[in-house]
N, C-alpha and C. Protein backbone atom coordinates (compact mmCIF):
# COMPACT_ATOMS: atom_id res chain seq x y z
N UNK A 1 0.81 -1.20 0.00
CA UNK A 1 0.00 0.00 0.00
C UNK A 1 0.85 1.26 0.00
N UNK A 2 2.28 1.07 -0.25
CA UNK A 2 3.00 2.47 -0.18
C UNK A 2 3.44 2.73 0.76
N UNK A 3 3.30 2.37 2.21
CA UNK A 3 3.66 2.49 3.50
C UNK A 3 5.04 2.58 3.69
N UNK A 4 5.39 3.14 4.99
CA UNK A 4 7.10 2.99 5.20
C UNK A 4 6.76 1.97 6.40
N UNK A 5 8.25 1.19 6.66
CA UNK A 5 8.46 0.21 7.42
C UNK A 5 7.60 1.21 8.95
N UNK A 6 8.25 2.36 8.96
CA UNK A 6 7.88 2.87 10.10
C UNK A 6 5.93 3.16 10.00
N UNK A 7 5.72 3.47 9.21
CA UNK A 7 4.39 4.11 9.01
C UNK A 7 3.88 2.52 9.59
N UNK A 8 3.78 1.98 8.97
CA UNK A 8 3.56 -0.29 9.00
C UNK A 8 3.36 -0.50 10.79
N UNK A 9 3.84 0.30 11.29
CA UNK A 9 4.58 -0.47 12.39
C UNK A 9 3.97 0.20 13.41
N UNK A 10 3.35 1.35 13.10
CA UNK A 10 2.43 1.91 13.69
C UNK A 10 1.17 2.02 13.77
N UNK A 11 0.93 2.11 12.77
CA UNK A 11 -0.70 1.54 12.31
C UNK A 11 -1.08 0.52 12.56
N UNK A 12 -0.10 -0.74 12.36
CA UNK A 12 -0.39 -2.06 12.87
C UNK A 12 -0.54 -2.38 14.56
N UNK A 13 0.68 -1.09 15.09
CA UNK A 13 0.42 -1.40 16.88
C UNK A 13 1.91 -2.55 16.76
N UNK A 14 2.78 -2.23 15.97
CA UNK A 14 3.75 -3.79 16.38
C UNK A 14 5.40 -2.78 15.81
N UNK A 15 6.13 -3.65 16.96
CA UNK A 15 7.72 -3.34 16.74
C UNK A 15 8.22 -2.42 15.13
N UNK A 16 8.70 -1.83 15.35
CA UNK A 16 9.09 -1.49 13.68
C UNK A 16 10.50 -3.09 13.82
N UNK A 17 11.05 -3.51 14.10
CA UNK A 17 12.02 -4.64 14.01
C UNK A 17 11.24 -5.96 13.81
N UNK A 18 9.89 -6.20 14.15
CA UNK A 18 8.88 -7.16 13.51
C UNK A 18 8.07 -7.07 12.10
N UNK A 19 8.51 -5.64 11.69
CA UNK A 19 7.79 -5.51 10.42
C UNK A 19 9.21 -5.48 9.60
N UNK A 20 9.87 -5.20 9.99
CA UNK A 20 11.20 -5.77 9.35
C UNK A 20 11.59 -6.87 8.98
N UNK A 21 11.59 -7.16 10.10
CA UNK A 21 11.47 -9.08 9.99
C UNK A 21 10.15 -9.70 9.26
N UNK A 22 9.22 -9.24 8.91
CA UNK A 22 8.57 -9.76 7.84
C UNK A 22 8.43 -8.98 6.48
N UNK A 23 9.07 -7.78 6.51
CA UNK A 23 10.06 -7.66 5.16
C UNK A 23 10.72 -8.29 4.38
N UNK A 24 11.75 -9.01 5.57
CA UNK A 24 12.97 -9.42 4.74
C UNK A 24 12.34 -11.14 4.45
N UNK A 25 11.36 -11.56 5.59
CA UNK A 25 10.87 -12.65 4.79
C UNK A 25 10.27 -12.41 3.56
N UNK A 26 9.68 -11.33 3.07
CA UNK A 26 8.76 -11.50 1.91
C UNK A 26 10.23 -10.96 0.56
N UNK A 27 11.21 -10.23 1.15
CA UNK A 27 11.63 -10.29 -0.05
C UNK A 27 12.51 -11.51 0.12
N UNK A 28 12.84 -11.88 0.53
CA UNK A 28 13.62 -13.30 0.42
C UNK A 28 13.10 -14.58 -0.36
N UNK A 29 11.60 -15.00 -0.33
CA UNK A 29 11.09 -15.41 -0.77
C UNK A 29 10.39 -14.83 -2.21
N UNK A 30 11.15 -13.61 -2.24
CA UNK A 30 10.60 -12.58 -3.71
C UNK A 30 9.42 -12.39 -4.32
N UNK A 31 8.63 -11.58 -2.82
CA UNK A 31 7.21 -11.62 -2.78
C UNK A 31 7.73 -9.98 -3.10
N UNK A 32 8.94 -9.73 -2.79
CA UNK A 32 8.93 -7.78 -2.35
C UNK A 32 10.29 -7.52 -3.27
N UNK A 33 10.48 -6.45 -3.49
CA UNK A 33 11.58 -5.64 -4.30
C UNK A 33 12.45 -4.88 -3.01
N UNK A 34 13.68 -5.63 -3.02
CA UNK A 34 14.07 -4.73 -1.46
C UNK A 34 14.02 -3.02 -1.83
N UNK A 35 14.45 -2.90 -3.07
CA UNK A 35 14.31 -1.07 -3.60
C UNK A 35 12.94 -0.59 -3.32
N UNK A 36 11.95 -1.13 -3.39
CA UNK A 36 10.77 -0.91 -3.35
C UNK A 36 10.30 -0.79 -1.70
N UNK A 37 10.61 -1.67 -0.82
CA UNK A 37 10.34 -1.48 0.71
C UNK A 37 11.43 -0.74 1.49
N UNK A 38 12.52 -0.54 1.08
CA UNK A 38 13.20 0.29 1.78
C UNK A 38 13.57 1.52 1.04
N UNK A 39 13.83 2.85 1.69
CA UNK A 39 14.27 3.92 1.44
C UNK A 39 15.47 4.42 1.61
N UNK A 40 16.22 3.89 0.79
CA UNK A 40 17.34 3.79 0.99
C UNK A 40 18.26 4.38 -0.54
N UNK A 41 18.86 5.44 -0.30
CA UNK A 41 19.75 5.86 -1.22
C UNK A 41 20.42 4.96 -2.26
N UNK A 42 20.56 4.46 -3.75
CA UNK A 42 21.36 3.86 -4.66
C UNK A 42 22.65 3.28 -3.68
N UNK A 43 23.41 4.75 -3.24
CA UNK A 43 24.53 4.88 -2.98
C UNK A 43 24.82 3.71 -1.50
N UNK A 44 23.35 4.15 -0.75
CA UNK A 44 23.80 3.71 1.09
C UNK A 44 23.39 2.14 0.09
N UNK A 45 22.52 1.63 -0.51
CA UNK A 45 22.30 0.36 -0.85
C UNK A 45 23.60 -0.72 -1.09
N UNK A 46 23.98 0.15 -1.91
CA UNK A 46 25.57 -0.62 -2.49
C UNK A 46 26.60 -0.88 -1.56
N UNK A 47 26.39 0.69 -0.44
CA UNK A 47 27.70 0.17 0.24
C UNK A 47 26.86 -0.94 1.63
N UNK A 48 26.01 -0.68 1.62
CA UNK A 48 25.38 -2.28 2.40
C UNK A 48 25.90 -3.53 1.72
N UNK A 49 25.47 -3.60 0.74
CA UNK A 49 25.88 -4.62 -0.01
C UNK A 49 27.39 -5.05 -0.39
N UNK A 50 28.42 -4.05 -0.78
CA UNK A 50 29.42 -4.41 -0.82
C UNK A 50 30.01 -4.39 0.50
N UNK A 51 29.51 -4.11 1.66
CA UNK A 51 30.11 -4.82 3.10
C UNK A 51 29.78 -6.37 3.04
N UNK A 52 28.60 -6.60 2.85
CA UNK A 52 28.05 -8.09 3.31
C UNK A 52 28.96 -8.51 2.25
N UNK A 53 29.45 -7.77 1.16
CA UNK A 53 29.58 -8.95 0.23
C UNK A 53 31.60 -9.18 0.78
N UNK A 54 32.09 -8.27 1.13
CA UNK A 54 33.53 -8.26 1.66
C UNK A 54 34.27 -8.99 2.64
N UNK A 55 32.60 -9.26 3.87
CA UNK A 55 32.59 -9.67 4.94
C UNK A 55 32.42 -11.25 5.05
N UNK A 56 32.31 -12.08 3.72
CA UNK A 56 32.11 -13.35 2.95
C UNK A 56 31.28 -13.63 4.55
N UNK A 57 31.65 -15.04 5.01
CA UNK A 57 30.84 -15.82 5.39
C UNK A 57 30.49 -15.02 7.22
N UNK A 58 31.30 -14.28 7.41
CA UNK A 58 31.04 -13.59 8.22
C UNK A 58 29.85 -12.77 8.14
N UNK A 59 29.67 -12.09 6.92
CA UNK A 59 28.27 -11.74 7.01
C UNK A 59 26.98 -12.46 7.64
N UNK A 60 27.24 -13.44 7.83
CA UNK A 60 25.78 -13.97 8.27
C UNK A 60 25.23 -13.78 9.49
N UNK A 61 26.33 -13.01 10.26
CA UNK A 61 25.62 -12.20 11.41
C UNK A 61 25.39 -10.75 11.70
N UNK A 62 24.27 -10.37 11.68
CA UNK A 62 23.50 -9.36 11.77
C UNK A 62 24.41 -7.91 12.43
N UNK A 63 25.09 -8.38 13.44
CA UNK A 63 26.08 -7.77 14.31
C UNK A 63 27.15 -7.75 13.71
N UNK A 64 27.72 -8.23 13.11
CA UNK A 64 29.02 -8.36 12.76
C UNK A 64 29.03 -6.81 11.49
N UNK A 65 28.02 -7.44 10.49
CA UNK A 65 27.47 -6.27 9.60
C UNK A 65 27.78 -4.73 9.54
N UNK A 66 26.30 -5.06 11.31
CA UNK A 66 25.78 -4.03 11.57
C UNK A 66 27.00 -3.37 11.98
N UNK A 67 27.99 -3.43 12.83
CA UNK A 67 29.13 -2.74 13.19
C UNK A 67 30.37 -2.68 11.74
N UNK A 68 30.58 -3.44 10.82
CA UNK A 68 31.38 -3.13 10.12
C UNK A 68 30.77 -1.85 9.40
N UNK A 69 29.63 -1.54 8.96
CA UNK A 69 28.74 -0.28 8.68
C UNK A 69 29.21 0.92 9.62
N UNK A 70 29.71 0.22 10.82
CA UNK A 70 29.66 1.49 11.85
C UNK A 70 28.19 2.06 12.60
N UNK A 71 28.05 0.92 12.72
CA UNK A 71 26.02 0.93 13.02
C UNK A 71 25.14 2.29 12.63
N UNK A 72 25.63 2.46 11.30
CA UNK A 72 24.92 3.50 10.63
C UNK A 72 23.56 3.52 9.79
N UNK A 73 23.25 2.03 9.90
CA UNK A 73 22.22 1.18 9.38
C UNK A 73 21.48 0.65 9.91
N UNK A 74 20.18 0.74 10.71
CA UNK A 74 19.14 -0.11 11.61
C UNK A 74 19.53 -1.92 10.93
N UNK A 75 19.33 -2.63 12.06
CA UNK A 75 19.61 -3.92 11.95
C UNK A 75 18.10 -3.96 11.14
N UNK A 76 17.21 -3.71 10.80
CA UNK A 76 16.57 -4.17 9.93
C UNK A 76 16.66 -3.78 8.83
N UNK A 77 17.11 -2.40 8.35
CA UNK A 77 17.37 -2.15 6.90
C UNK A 77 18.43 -3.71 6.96
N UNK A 78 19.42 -3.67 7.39
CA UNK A 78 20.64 -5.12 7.25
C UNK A 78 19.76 -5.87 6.86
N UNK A 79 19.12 -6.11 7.53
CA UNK A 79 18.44 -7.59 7.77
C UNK A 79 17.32 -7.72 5.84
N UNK A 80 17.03 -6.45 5.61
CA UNK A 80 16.31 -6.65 4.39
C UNK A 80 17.43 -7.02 3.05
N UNK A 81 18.01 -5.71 3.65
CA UNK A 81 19.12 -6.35 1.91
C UNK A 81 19.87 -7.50 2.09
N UNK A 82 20.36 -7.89 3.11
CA UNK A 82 20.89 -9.14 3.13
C UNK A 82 19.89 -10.41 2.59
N UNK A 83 18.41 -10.38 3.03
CA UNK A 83 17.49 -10.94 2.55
C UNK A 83 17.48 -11.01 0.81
N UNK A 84 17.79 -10.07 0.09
CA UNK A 84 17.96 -9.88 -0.78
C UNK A 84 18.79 -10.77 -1.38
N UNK A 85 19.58 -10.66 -0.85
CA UNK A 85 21.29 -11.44 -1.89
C UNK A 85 21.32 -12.72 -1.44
N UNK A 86 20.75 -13.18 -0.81
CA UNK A 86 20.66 -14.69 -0.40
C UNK A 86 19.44 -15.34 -1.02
């Protein structure tokens, strides 16, 4: 419906980190366009992505990520684009 993760999360009455988490399930399963649910700059996208992608198998924790970013990134934006590339 056009909503932001935050707008979602309020209206619904639930965590914005639970509507995240069923973000990244729906694009993972490629129900969702991560460009499309998150608002997120070309630029901040890529360098999300080329961390997870630098960070090889280490990426697979949320924390590890989130601090190589310099926790400049809500663990759920992480949590969506990583959804993405997997």
């Amino acid at each position: 419906q056009g909503l932001s993760p935050d707008q979602i999360a309020k209206h619904r009455e639930l965590k914005i980190s639970t509507v995240y988490s069923h973000l990244s399930d729906g694009i993972e399963a490629g129900l969702l366009d991560v460009k499309n649910v998150l608002e997120l700059e070309d630029g901040d996208f890529n360098a999300i992505i080329s961390t997870i992608e630098s960070l090889g198998e280490k990426a697979d924790s949320l924390k590890v990520v989130f601090h190589a970013l310099d926790e400049a990134y809500d663990y759920g934006v992480i949590r969506c684009v990583m959804a993405s590339v997997h």
